[in-house]
Protein backbone atom coordinates (compact mmCIF):
# COMPACT_ATOMS: atom_id res chain seq x y z
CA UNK A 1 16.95 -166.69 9.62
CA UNK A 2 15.75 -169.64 11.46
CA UNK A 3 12.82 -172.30 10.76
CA UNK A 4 11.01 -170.28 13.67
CA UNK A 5 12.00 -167.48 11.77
CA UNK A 6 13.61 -165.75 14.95
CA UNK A 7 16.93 -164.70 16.11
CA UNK A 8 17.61 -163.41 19.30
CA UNK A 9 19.62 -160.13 19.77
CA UNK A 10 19.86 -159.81 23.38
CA UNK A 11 18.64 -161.00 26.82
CA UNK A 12 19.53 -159.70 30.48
CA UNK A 13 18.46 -158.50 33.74
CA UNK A 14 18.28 -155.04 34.36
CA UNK A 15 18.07 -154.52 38.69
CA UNK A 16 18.11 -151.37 39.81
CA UNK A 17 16.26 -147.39 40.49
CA UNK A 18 18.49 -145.48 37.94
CA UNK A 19 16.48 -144.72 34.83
CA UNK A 20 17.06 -146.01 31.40
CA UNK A 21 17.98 -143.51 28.80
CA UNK A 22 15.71 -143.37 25.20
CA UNK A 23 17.35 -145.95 22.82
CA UNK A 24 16.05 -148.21 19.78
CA UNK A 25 17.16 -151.66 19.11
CA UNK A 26 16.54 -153.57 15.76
CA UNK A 27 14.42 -156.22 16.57
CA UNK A 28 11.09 -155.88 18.93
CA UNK A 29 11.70 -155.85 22.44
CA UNK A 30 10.09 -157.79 25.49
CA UNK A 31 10.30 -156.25 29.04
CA UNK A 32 8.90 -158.57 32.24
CA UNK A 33 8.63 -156.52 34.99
CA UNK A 34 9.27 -158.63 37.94
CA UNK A 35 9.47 -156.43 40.98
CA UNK A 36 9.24 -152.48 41.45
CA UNK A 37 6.90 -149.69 39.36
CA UNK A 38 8.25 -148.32 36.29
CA UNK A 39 6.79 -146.52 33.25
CA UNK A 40 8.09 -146.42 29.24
CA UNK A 41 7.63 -143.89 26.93
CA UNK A 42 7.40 -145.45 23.95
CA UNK A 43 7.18 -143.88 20.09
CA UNK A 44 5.61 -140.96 22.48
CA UNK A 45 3.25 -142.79 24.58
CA UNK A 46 3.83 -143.26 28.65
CA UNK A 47 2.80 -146.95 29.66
CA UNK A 48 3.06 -147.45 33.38
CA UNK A 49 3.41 -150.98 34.95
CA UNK A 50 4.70 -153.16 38.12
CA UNK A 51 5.27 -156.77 39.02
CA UNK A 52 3.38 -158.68 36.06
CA UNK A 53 3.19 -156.22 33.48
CA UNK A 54 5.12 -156.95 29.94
CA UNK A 55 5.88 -154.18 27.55
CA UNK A 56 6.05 -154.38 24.20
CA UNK A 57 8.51 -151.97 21.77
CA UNK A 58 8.26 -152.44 18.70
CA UNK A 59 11.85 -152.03 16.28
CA UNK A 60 13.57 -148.84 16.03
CA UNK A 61 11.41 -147.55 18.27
CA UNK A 62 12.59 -144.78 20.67
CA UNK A 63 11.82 -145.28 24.45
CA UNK A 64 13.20 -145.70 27.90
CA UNK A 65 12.77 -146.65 31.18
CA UNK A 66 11.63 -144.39 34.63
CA UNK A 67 11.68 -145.79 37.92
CA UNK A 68 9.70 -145.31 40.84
CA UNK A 69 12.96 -147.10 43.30
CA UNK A 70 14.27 -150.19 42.93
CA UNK A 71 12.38 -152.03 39.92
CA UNK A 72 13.65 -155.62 38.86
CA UNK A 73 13.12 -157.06 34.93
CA UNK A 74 13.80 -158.99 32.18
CA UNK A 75 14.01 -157.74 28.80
CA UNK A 76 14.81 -159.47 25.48
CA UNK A 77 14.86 -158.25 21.99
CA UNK A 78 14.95 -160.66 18.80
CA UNK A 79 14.29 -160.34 14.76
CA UNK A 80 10.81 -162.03 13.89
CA UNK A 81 9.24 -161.86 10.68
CA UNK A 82 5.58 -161.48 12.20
CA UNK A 83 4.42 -158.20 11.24
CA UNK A 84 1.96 -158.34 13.61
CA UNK A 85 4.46 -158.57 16.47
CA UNK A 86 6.58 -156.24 15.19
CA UNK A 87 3.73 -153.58 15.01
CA UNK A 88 3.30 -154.26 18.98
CA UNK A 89 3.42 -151.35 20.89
CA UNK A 90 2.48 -151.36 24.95
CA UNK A 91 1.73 -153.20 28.08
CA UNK A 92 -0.23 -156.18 29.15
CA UNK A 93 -1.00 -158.08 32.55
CA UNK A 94 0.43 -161.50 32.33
CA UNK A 95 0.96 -162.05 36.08
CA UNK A 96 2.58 -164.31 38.00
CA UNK A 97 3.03 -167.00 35.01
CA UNK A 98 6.60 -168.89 36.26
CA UNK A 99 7.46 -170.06 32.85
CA UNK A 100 8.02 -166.78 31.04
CA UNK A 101 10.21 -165.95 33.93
CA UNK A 102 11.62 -169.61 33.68
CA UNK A 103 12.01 -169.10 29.90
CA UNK A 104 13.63 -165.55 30.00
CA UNK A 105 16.37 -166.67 32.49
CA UNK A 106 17.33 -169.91 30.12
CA UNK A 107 17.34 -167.71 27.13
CA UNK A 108 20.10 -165.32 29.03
CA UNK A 109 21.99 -168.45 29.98
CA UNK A 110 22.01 -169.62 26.50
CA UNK A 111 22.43 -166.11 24.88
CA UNK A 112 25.68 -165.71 27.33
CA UNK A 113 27.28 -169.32 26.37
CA UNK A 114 28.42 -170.25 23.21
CA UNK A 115 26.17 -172.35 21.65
CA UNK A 116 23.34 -170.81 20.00
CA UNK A 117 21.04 -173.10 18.20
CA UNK A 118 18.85 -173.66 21.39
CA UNK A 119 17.75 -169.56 21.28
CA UNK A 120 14.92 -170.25 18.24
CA UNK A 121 12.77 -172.91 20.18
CA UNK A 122 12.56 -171.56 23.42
CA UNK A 123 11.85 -168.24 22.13
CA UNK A 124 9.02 -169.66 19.86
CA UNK A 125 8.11 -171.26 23.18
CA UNK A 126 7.66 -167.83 25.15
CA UNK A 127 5.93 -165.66 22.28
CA UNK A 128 3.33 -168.91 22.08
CA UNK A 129 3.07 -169.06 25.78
CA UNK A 130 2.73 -165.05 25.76
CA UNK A 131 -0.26 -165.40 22.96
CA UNK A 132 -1.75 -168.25 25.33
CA UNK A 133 -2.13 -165.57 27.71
CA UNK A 134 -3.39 -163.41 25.67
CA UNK A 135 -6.35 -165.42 24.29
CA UNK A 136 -7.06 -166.50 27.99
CA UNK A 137 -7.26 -162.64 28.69
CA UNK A 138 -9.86 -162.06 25.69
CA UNK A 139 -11.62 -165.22 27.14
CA UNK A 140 -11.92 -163.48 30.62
CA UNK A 141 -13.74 -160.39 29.50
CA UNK A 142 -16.91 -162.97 28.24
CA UNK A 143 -16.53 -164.53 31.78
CA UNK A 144 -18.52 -163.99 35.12
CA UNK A 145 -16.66 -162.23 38.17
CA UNK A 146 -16.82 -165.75 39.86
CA UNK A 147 -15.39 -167.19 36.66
CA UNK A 148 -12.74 -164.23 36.43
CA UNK A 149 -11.90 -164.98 40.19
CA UNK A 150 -11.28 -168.33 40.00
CA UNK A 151 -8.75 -167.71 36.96
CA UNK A 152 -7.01 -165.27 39.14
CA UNK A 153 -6.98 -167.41 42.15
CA UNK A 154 -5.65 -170.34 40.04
CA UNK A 155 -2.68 -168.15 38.14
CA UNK A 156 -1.90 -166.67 41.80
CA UNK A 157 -2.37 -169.50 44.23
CA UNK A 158 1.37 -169.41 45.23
CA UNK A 159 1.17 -165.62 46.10
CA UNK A 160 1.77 -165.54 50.19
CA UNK A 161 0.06 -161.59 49.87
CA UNK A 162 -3.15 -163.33 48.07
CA UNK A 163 -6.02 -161.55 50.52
CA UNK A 164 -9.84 -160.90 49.39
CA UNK A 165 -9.51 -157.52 48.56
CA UNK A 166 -6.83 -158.64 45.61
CA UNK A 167 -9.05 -161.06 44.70
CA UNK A 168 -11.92 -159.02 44.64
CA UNK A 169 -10.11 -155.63 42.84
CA UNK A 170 -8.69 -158.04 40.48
CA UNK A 171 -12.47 -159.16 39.14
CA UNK A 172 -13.67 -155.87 39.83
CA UNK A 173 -16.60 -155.69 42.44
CA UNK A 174 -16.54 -155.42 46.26
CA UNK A 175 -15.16 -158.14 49.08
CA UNK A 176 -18.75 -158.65 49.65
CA UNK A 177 -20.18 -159.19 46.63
CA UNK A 178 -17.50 -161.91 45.82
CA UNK A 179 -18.40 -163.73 49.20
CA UNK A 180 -21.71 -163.98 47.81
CA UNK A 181 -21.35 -165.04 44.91
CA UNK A 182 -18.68 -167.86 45.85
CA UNK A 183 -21.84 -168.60 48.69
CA UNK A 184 -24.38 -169.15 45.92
CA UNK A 185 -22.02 -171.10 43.47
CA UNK A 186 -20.19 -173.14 45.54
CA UNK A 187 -21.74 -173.07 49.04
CA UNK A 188 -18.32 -171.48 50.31
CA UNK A 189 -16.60 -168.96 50.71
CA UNK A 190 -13.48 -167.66 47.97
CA UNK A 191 -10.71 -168.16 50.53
CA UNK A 192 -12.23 -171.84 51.29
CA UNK A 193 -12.15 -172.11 47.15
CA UNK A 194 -8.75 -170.74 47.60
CA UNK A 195 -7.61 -173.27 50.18
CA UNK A 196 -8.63 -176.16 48.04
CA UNK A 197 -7.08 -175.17 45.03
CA UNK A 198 -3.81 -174.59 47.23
CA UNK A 199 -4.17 -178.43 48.78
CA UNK A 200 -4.33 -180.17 45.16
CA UNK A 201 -1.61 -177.96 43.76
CA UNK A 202 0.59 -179.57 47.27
CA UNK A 203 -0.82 -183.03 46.60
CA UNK A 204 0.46 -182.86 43.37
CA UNK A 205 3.81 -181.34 44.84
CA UNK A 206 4.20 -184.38 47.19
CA UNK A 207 4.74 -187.07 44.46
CA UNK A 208 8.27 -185.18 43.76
CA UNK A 209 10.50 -186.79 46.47
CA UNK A 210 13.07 -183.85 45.55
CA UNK A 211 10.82 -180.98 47.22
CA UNK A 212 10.57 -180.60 51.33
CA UNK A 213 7.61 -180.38 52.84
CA UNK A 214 8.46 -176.74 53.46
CA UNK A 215 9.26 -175.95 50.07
CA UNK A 216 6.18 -177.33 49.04
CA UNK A 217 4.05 -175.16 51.70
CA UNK A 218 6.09 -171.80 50.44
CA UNK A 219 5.09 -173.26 46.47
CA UNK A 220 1.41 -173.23 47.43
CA UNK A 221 1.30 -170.12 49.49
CA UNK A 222 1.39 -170.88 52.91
CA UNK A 223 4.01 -169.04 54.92
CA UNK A 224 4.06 -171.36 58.06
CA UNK A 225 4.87 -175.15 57.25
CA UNK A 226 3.60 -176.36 60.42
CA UNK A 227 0.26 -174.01 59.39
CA UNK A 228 0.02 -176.08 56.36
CA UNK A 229 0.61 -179.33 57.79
CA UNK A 230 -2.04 -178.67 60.30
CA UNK A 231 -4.28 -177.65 57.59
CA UNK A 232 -3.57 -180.69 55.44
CA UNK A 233 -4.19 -183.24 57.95
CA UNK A 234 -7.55 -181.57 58.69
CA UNK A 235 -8.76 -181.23 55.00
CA UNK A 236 -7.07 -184.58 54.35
CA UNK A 237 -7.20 -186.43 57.33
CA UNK A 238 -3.60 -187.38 57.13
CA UNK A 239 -0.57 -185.39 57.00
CA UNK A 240 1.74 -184.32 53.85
CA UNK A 241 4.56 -186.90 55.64
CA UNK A 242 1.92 -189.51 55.85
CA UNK A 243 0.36 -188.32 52.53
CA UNK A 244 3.69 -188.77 50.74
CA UNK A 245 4.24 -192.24 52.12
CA UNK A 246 1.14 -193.06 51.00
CA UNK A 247 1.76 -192.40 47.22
CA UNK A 248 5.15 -194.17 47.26
């Protein structure tokens, strides 16, 4: 066993509609789903989830997978010697979070080469990034709905389907509540909050000479790069070109 007292088993990509037959493994298991609706029955117990949800199976526990079509995800399982983590059983909401999906396709890259020793850290990396989450979850449930909607806007910012009624299912009350609440704590609206968050995430973006201007519109959610060009020169009074010329 290693320092991080972890030892991966497997990682891989599973793409497809067909379902997964019941099988165990002997270390705990970690499913992303990253596209498609799926559910697991696992040690008995049907857990349903879609593009964000993570399962958790504990070892030697019996389960599978069944697929509503086409369903996309990552899966790894590993020895720990947490017995907290190994008592894990079910599904959680991470979201959108780009570094477990980052993380989970460099652990398949290493677990397919030959040299191991890299496998420990960056899978002490993900199951600290995964608590993270977690504690950020438990923090949300103490929060207002503005407070909750601004955490989802900020963890789904690049989203090009982000729309009110997301937003406002997501922190659970109505599209008009949420417009009034934004109106009272910020004297604007949620998709004006929205827009601003998007503009600093590009601004940040344009110091990296390495990204296009397009790239960086698709990054922060706009679809159209002239849209978002347009839209930074009028919340910015200069464009990203001039923007970027700027910083140099």
């Amino acid at each position: 066993m290693t320092p991080c007292e972890l030892k991966l088993l497997l990682c891989d990509v599973f793409d497809g509609e067909h379902n997964v037959s019941m099988h165990t493994h002997s270390g705990a298991e970690l499913i992303l789903v990253e596209s498609g609706t799926c559910a697991l029955d696992i040690g008995g117990v049907r857990y349903r989830g879609e593009a964000g949800s993570m399962f958790f199976i504990p070892p030697e526990t019996e389960h599978n997978q069944l697929n509503y079509g086409v369903v996309r995800d990552r899966y790894c399982a590993f020895v720990i010697s947490d017995t907290e983590w190994n008592q894990r059983s079910g599904v959680i909401e991470i979201g959108r979070d780009y570094l477990i999906g980052e993380w989970l396709e460099h652990l398949r890259g290493l677990h397919i080469g030959s040299d191991h020793s890299s496998e420990p850290g960056l899978l002490c990396a993900l199951i600290a990034r995964i608590r993270h989450i977690e504690h950020h979850h438990r923090e949300l449930l103490t929060m207002e709905p503005a407070g909750r909607a601004i955490h989802f806007m900020e963890g789904s910012f690049a989203d090009l389907n982000l729309n009110l009624g997301r937003i406002a299912a997501h922190t659970g009350i109505s599209v008009s509540y949420l417009k009034l609440l934004f109106k009272r704590q910020f004297d604007c609206g949620p998709i004006a909050y929205l827009t601003e968050l998007r503009l600093a995430k590009a601004e940040q973006l344009l110091n990296n000479p390495y990204l296009r201007i397009g790239e960086i519109a698709i990054l922060c959610g706009f679809r159209d790069p002239d849209y978002f060009s347009r839209l930074f020169r009028r919340h910015r009074n200069q464009t990203p070109h001039e923007f970027r010329s700027h910083q140099r």
